[in-house]
N, C-alpha and C. Protein backbone atom coordinates (compact mmCIF):
# COMPACT_ATOMS: atom_id res chain seq x y z
N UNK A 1 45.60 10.37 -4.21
CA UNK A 1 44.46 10.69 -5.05
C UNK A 1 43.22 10.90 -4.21
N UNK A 2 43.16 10.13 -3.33
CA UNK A 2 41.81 10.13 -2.14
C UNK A 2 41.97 11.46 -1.50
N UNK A 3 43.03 11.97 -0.95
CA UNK A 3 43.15 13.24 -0.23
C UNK A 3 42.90 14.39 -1.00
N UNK A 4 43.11 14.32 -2.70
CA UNK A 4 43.07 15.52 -3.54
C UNK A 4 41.30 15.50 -3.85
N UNK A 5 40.53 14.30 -3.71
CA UNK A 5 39.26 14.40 -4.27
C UNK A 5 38.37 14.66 -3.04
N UNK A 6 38.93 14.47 -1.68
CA UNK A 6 38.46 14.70 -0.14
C UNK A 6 38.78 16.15 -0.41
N UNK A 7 39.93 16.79 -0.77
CA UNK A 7 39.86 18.45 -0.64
C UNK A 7 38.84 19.15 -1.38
N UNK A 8 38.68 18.57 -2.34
CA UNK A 8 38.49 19.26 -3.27
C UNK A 8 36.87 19.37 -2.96
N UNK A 9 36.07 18.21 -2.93
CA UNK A 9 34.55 18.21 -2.34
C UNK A 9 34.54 19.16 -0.99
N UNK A 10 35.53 19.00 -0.01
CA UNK A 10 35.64 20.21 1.18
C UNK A 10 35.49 21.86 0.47
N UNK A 11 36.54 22.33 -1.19
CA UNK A 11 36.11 23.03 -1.22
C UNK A 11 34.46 23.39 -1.57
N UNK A 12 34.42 22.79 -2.75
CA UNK A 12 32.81 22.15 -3.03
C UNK A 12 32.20 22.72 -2.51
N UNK A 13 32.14 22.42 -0.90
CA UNK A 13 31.26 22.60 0.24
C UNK A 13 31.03 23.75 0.85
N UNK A 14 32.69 23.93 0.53
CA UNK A 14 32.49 25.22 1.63
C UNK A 14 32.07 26.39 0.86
N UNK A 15 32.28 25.99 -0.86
CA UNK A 15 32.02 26.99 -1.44
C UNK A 15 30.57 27.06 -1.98
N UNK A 16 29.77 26.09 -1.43
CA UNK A 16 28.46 26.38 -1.53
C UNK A 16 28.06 27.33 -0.45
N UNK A 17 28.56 27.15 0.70
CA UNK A 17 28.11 27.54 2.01
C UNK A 17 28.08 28.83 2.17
N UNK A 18 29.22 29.43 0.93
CA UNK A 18 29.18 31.08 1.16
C UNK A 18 28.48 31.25 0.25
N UNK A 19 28.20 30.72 -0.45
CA UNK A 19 27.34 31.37 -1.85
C UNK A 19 25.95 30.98 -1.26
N UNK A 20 25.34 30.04 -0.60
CA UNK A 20 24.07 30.18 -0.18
C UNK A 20 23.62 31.38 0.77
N UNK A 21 24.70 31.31 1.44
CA UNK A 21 24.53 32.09 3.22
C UNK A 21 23.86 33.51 2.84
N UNK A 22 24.36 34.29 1.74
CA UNK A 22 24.15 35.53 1.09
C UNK A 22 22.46 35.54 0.42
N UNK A 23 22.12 34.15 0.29
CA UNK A 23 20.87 33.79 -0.24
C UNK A 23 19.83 34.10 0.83
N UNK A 24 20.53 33.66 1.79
CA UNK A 24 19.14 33.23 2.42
C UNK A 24 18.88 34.03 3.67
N UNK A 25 20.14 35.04 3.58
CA UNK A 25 19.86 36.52 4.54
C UNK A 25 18.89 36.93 3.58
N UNK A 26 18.93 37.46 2.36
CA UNK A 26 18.39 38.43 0.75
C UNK A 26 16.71 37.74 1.32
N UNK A 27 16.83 36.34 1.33
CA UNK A 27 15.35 35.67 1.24
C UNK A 27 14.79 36.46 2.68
N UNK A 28 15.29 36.19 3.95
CA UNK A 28 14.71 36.88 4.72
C UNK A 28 14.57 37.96 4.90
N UNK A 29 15.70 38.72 4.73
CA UNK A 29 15.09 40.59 4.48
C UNK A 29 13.65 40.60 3.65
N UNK A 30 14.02 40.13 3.00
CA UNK A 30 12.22 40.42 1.81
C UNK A 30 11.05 39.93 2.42
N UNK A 31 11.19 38.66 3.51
CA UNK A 31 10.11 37.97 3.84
C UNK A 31 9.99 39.31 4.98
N UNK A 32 10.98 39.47 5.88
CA UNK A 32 10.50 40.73 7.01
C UNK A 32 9.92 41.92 6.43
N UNK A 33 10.56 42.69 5.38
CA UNK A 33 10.12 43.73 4.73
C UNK A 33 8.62 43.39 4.52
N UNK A 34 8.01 42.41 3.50
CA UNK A 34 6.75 42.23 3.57
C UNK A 34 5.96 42.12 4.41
N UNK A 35 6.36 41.60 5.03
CA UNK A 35 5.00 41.21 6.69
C UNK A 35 5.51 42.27 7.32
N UNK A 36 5.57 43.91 7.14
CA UNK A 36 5.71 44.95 7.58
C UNK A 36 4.69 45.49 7.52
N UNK A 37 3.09 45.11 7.54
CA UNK A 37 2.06 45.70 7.04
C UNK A 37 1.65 46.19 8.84
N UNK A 38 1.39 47.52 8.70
CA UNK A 38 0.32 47.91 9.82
C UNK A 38 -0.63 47.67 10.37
N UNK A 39 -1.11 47.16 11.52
CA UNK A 39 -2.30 46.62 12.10
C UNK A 39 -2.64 47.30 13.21
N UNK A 40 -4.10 48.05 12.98
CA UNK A 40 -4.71 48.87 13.72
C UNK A 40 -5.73 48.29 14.44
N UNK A 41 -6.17 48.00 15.29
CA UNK A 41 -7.53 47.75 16.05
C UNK A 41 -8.32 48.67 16.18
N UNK A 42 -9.30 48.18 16.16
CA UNK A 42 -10.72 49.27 16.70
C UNK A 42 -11.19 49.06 17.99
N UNK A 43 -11.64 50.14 18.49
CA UNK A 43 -11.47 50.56 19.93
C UNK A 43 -13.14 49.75 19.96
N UNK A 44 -13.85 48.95 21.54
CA UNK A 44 -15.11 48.91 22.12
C UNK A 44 -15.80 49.76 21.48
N UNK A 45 -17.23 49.55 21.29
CA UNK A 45 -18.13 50.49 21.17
C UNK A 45 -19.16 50.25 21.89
N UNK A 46 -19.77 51.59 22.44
CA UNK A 46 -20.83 51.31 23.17
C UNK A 46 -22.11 51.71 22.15
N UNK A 47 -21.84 51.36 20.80
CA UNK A 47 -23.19 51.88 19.93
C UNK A 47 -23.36 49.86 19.41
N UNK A 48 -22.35 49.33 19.55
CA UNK A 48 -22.83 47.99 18.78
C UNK A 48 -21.42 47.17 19.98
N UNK A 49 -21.54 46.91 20.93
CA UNK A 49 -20.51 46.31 21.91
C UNK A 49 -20.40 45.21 21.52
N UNK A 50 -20.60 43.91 20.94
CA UNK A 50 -20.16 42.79 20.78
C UNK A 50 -18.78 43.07 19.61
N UNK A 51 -19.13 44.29 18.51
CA UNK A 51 -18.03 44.36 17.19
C UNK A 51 -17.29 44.43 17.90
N UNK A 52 -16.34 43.67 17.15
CA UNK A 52 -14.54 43.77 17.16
C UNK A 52 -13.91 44.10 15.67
N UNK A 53 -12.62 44.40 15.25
CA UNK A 53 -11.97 44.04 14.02
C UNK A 53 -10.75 44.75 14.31
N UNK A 54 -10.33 45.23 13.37
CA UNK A 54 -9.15 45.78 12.81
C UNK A 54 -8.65 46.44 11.61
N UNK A 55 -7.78 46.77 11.31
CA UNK A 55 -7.23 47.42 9.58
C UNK A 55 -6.02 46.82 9.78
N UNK A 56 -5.78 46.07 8.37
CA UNK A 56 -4.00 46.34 8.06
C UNK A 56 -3.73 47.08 7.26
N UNK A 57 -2.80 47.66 7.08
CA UNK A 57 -2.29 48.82 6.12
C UNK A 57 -0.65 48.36 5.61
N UNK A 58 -0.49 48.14 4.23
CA UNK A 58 0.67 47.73 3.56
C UNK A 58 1.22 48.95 2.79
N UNK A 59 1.88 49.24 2.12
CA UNK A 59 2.41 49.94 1.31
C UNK A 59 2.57 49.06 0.20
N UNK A 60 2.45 49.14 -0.86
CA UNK A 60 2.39 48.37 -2.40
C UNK A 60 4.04 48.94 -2.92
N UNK A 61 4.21 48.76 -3.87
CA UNK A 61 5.27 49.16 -4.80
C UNK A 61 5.24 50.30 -5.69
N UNK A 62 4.14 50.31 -5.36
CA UNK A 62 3.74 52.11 -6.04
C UNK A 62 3.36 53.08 -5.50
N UNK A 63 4.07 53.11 -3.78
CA UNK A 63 3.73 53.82 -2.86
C UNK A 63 2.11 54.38 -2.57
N UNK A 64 1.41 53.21 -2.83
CA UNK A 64 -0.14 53.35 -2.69
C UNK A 64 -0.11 52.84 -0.98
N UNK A 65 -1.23 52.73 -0.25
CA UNK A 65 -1.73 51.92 0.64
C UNK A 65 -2.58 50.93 0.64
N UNK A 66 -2.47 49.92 0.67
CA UNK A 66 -3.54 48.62 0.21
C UNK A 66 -4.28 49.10 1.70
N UNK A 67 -5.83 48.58 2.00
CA UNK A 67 -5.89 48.93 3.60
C UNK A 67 -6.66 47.66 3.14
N UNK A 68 -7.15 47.25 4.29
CA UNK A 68 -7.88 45.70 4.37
C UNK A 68 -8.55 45.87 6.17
N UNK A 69 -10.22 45.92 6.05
CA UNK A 69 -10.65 46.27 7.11
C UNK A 69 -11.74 44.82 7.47
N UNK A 70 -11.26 43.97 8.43
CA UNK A 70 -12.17 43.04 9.29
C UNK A 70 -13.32 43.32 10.49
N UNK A 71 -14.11 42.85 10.33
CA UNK A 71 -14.77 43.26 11.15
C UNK A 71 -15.53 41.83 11.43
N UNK A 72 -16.03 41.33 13.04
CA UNK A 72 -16.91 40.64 13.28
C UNK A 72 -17.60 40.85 14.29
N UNK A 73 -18.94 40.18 14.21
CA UNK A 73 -19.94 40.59 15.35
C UNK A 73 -20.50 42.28 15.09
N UNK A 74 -20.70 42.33 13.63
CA UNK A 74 -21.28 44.06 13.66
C UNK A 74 -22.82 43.50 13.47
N UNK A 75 -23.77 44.40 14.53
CA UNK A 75 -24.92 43.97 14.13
C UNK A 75 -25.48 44.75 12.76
N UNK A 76 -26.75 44.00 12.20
CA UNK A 76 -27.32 44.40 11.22
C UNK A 76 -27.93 46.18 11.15
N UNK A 77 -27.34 47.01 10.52
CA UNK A 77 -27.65 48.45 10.44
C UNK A 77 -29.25 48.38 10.63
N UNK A 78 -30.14 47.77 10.13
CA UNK A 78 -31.25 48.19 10.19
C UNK A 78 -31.74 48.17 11.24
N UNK A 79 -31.02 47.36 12.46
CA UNK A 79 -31.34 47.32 14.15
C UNK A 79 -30.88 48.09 14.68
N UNK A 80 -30.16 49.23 14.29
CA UNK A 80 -29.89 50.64 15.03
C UNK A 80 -30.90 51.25 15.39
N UNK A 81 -30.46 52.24 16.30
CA UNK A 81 -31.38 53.22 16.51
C UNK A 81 -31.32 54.48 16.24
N UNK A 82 -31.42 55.29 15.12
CA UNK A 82 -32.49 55.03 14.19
C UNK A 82 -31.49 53.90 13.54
N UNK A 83 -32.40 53.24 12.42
CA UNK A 83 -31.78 52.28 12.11
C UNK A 83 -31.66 53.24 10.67
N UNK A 84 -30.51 51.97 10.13
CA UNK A 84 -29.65 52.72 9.20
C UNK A 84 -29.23 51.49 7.50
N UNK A 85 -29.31 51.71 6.73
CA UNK A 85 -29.01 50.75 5.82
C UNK A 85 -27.79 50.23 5.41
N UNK A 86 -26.38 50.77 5.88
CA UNK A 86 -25.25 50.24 5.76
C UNK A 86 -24.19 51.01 6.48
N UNK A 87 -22.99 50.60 6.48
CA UNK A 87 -22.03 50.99 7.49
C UNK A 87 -21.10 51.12 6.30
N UNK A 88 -20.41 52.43 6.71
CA UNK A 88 -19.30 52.90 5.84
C UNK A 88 -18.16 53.05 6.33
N UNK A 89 -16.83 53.34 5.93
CA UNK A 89 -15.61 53.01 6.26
C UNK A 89 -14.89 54.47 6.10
N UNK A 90 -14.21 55.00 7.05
CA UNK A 90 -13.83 56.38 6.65
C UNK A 90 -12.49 56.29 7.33
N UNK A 91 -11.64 57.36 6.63
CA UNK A 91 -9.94 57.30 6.61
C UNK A 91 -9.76 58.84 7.11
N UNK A 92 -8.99 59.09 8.42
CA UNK A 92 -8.26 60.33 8.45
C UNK A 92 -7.24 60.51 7.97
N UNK A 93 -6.63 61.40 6.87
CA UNK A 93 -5.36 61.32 6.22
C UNK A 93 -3.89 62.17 7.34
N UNK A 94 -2.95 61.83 6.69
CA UNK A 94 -2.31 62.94 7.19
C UNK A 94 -2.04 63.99 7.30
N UNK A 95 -3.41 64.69 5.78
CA UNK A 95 -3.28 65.91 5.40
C UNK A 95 -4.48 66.65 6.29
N UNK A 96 -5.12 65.74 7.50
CA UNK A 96 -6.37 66.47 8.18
C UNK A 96 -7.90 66.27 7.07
N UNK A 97 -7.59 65.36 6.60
CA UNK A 97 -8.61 65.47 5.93
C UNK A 97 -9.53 64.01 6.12
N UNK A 98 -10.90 63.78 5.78
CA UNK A 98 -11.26 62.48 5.92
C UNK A 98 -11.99 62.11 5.06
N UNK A 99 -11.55 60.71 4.24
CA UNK A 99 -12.05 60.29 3.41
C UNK A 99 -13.30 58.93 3.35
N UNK A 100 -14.42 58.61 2.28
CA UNK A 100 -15.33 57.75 2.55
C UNK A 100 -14.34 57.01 1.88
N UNK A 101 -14.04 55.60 2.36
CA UNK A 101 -12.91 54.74 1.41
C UNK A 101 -13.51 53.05 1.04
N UNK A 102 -15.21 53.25 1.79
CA UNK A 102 -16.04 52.20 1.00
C UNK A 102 -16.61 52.05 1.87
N UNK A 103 -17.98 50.60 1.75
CA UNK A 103 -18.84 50.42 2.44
C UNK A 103 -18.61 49.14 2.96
N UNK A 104 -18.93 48.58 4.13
CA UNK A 104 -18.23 47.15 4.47
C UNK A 104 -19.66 46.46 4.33
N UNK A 105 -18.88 45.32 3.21
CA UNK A 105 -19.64 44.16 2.45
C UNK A 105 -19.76 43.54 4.00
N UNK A 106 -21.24 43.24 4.66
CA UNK A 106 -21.14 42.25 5.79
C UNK A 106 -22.15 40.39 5.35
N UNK A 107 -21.94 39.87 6.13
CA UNK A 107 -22.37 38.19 5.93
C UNK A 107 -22.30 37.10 6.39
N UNK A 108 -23.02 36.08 7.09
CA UNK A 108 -23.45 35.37 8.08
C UNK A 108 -22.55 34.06 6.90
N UNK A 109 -22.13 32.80 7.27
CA UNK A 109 -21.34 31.85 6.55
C UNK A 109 -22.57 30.62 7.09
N UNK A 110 -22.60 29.58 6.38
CA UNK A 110 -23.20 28.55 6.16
C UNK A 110 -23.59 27.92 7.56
N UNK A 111 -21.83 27.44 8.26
CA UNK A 111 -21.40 27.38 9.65
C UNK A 111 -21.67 27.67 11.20
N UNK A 112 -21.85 29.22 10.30
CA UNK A 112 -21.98 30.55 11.79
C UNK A 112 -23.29 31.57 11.61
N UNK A 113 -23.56 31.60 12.57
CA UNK A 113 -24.69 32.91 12.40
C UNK A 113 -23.87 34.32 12.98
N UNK A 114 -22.26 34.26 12.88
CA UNK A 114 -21.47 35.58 13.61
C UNK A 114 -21.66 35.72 11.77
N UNK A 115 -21.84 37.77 12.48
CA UNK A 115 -21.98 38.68 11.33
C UNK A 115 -20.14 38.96 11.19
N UNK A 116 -19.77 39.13 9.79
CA UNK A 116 -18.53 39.25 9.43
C UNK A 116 -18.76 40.19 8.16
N UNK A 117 -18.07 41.37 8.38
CA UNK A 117 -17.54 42.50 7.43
C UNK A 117 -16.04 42.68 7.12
N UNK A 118 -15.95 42.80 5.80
CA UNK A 118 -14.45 43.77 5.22
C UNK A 118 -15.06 44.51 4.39
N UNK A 119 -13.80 44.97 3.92
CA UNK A 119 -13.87 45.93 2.64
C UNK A 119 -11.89 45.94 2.64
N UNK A 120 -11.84 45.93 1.10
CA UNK A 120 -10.23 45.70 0.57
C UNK A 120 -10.28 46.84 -0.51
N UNK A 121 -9.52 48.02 0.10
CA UNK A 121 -9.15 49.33 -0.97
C UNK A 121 -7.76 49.65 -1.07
N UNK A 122 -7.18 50.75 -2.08
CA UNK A 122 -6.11 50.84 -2.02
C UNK A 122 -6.15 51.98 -2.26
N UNK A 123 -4.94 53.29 -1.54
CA UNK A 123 -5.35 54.55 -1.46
C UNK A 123 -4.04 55.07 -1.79
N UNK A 124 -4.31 56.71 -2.60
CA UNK A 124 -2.86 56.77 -2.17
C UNK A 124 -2.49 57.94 -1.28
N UNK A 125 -3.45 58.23 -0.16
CA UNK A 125 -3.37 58.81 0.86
C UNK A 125 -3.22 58.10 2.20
N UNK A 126 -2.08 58.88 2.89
CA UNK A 126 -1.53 58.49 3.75
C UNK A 126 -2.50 58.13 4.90
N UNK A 127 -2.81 57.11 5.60
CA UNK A 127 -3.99 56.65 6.35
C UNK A 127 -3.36 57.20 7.73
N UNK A 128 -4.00 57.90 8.74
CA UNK A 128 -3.76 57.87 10.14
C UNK A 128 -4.51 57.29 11.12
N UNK A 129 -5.90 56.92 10.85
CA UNK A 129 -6.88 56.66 11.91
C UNK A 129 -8.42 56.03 11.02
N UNK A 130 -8.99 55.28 11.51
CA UNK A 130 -10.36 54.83 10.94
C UNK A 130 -11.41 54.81 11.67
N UNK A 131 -12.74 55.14 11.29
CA UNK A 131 -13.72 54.98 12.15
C UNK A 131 -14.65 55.18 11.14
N UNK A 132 -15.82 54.01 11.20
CA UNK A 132 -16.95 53.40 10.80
C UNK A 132 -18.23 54.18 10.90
N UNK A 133 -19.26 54.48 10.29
CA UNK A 133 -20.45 54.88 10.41
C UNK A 133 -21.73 54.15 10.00
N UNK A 134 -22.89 54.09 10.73
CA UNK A 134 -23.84 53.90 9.93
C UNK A 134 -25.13 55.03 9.19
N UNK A 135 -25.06 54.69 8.18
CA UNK A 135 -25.55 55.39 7.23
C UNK A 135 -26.53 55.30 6.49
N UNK A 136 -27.43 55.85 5.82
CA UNK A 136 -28.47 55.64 4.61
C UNK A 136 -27.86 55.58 2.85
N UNK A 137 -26.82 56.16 2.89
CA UNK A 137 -26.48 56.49 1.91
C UNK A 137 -24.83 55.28 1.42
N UNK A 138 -23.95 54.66 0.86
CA UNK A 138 -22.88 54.66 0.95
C UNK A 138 -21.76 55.33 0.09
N UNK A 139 -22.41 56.29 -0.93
CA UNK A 139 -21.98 57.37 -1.49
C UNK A 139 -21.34 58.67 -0.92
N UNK A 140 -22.42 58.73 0.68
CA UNK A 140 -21.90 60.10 0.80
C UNK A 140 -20.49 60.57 1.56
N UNK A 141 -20.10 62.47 1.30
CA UNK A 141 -18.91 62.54 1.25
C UNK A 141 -18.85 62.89 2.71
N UNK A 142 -19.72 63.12 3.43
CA UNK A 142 -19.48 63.60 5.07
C UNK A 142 -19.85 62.71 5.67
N UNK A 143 -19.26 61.85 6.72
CA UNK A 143 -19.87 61.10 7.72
C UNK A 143 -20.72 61.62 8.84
N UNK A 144 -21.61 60.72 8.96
CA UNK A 144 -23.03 60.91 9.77
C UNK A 144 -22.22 60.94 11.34
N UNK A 145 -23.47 61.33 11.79
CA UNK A 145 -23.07 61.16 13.42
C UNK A 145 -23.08 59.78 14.30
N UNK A 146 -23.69 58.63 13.42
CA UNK A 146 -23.34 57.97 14.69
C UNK A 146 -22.45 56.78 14.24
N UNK A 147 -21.31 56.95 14.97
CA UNK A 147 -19.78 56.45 14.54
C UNK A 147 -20.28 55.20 15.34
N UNK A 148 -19.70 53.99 14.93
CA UNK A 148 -20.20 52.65 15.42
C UNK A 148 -18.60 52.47 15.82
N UNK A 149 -17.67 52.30 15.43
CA UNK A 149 -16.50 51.92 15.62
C UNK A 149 -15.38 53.04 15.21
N UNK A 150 -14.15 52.83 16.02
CA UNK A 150 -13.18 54.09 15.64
C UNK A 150 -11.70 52.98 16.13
N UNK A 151 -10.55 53.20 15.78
CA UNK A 151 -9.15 53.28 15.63
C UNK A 151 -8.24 54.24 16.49
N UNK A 152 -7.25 54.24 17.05
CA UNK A 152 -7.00 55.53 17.56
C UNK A 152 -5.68 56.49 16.54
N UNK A 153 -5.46 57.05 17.23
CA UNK A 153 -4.53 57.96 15.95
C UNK A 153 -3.12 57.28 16.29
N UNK A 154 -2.15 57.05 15.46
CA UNK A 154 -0.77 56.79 15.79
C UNK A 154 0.24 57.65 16.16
């Protein structure tokens, strides 16, 4: 009786072991698939040299692009030269075209006196490259000339 209730928990076991194993490949494919998001850096600038940041770029489920743009250490636009009232965010597509895709919200924290910018959009044009401007306007559809930060092309 001991040997039939010892088998039988062995199958038990083993037959959890295949039925999980299939689980928890499924769980990791999905966790890799997600953290598949694109991460671009932005190149030095010699118009504001302390900024740094980056873009990530995801794909959603509705074949949109979420983009998500960091930025720290951008100085205050109005200390440009000429000085300028905000910094805008612009997208080269893959169709050659370039889009204004928002203005980066910037802000000093309680903590820190480091300046920190994003901006969180979702597009459904294909993103190739980014580069930043400062501007008077954050409406407008052509970017100004003086590019504060840029991305390189992939």
């Amino acid at each position: 009786m001991l040997n039939k209730q010892n088998n039988k928990q062995f199958l038990t076991m083993k037959n959890f072991k295949m039925n999980i194993f299939p689980v928890i490949i499924a769980l990791g494919v999905v966790f890799l698939l997600s953290s598949c998001a694109q991460k671009m850096a932005f190149l030095n600038s010699s118009v504001v040299p302390g900024a740094e940041g980056s873009v990530a770029i995801d794909k959603d489920k509705n074949e949109n692009y979420a983009i998500e743009v960091k930025i720290m250490n951008l100085a205050d636009p109005k200390k440009l030269t000429p000085p300028k009232t905000t910094y805008v965010v612009w997208m080269n597509t893959e169709r050659n075209e370039v889009k204004n895709i928002g203005q980066i919200n910037s802000s000093t924290s309680l903590l820190s006196n480091t300046m920190k910018g994003d901006l969180k959009t979702v597009t459904s044009f294909k993103p190739i490259s980014f580069f930043i401007t400062a501007e008077d306007d954050p409406n407008i559809q052509y970017p100004g000339m003086q590019v504060v930060l840029r991305t390189t092309a992939e």
